[in-house]
C-alpha atoms as a PDB file:
ATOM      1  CA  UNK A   1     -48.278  -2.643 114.435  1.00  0.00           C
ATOM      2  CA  UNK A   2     -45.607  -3.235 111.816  1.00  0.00           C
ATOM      3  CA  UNK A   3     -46.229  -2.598 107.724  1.00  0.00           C
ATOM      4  CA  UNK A   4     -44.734  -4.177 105.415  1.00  0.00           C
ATOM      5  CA  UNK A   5     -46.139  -1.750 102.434  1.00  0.00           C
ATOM      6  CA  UNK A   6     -45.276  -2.655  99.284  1.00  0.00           C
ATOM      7  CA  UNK A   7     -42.911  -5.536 100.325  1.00  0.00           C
ATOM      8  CA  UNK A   8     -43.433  -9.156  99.609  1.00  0.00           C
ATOM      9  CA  UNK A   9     -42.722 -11.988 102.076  1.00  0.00           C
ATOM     10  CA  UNK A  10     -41.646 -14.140  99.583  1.00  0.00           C
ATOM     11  CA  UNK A  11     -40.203 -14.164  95.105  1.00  0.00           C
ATOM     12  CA  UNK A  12     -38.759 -16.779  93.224  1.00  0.00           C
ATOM     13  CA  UNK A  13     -37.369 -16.848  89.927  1.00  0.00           C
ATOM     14  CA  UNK A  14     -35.756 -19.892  88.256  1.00  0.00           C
ATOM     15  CA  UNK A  15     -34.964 -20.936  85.081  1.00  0.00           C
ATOM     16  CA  UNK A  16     -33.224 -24.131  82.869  1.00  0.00           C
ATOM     17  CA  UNK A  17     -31.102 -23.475  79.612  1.00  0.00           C
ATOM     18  CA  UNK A  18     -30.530 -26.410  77.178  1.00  0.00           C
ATOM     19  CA  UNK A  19     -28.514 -25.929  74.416  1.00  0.00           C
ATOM     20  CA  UNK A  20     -26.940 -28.104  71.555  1.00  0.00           C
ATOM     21  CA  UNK A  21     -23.966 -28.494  69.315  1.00  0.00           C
ATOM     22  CA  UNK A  22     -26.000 -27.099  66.337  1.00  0.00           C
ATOM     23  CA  UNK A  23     -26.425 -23.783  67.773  1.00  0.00           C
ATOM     24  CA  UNK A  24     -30.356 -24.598  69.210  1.00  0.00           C
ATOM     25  CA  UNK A  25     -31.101 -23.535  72.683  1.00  0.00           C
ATOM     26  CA  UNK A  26     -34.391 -22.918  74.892  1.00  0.00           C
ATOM     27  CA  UNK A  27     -34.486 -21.400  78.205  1.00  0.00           C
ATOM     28  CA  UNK A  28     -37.856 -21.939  80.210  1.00  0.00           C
ATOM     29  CA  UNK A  29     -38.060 -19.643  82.936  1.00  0.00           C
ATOM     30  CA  UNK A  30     -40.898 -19.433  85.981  1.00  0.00           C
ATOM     31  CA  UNK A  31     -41.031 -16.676  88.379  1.00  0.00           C
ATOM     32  CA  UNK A  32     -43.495 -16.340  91.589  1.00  0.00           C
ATOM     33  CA  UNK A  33     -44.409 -13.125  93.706  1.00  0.00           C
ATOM     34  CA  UNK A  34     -46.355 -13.927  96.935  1.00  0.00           C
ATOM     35  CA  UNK A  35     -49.037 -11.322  97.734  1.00  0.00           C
ATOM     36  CA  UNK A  36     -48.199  -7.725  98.267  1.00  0.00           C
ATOM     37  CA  UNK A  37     -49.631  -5.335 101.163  1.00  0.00           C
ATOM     38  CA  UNK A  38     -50.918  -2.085  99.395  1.00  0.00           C
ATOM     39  CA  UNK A  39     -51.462   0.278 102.354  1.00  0.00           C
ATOM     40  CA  UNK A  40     -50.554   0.912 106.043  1.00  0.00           C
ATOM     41  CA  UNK A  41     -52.963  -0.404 107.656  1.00  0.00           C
ATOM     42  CA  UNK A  42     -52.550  -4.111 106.222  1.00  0.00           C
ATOM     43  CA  UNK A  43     -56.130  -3.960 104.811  1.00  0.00           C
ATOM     44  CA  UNK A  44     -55.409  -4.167 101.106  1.00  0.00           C
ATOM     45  CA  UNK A  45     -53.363  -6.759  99.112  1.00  0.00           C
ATOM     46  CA  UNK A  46     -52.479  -7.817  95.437  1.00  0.00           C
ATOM     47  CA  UNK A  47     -52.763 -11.695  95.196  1.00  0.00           C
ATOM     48  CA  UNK A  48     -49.482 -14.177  94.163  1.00  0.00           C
ATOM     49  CA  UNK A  49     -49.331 -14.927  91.341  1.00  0.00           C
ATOM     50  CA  UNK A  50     -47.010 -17.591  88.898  1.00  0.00           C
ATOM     51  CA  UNK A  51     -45.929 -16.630  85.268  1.00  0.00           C
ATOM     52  CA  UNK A  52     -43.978 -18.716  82.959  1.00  0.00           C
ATOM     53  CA  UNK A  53     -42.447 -17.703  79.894  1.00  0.00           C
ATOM     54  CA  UNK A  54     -39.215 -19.297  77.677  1.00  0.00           C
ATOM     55  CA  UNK A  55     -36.744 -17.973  75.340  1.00  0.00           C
ATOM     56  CA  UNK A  56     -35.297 -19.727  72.419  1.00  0.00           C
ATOM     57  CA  UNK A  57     -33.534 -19.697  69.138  1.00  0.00           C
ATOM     58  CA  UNK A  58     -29.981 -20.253  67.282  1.00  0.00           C
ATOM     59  CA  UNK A  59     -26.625 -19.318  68.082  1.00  0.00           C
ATOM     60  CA  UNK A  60     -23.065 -19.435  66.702  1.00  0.00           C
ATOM     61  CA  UNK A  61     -20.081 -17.877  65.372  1.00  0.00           C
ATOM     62  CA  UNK A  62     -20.061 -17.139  61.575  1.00  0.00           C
ATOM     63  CA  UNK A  63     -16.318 -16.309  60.192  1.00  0.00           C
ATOM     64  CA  UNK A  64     -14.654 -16.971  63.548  1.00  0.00           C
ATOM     65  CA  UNK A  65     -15.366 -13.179  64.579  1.00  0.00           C
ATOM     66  CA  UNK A  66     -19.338 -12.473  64.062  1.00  0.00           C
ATOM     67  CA  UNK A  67     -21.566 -13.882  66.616  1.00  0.00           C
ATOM     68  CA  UNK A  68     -24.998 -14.372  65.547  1.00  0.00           C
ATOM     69  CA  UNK A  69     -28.087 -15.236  68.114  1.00  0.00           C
ATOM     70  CA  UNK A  70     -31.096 -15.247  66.537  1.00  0.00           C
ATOM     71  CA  UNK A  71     -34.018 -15.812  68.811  1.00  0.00           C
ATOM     72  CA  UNK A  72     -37.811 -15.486  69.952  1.00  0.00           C
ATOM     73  CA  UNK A  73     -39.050 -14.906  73.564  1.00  0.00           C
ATOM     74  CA  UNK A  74     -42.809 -15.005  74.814  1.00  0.00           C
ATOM     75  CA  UNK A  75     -43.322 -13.418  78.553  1.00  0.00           C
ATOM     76  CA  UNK A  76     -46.677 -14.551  80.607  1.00  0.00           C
ATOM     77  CA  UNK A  77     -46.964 -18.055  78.488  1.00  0.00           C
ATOM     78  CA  UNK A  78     -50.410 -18.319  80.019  1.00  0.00           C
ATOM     79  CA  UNK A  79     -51.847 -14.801  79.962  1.00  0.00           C
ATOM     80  CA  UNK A  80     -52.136 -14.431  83.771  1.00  0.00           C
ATOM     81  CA  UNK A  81     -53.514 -11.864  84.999  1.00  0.00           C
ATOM     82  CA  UNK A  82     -51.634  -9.862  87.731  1.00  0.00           C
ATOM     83  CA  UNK A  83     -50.993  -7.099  89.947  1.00  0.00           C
ATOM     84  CA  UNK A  84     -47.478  -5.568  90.661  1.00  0.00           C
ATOM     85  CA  UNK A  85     -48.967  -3.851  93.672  1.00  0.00           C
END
């Protein structure tokens, strides 16, 4: 019998950045881990699980030579709870 311990079958992270001539920009981003064998003998697993989360804020170039990004960020947008094995 094989084991796949600790490995998952399948992950997935994507994301979309938008951005405009002001300087504004937000970057939604979605990743997925499918479930996760914990032992040997294929008996125990962590669940999949889903979390979204974003990124956004302002960005230019002040005095041709100072780049300025000022931004905010929020990780697990819908307080999932989950298991990284």
């Amino acid at each position: 019998m094989s084991s796949n311990t600790g490995t998952t079958p399948h992950t997935l992270s994507a994301g979309l950045d938008f951005s405009e001539r002001f300087g504004f920009y937000l970057s939604p981003n979605l990743s997925h881990q499918a479930r996760v064998v914990l032992n040997d003998t294929n008996t125990e697993e962590a669940a999949g699980y889903w979390v979204l989360g974003a990124r956004g804020g302002w960005r230019r170039t002040i005095a041709r030579h100072l780049e300025t990004n000022i931004y905010a960020g929020i990780d697990n947008l819908t307080n999932r709870n989950y298991s990284l094995g």
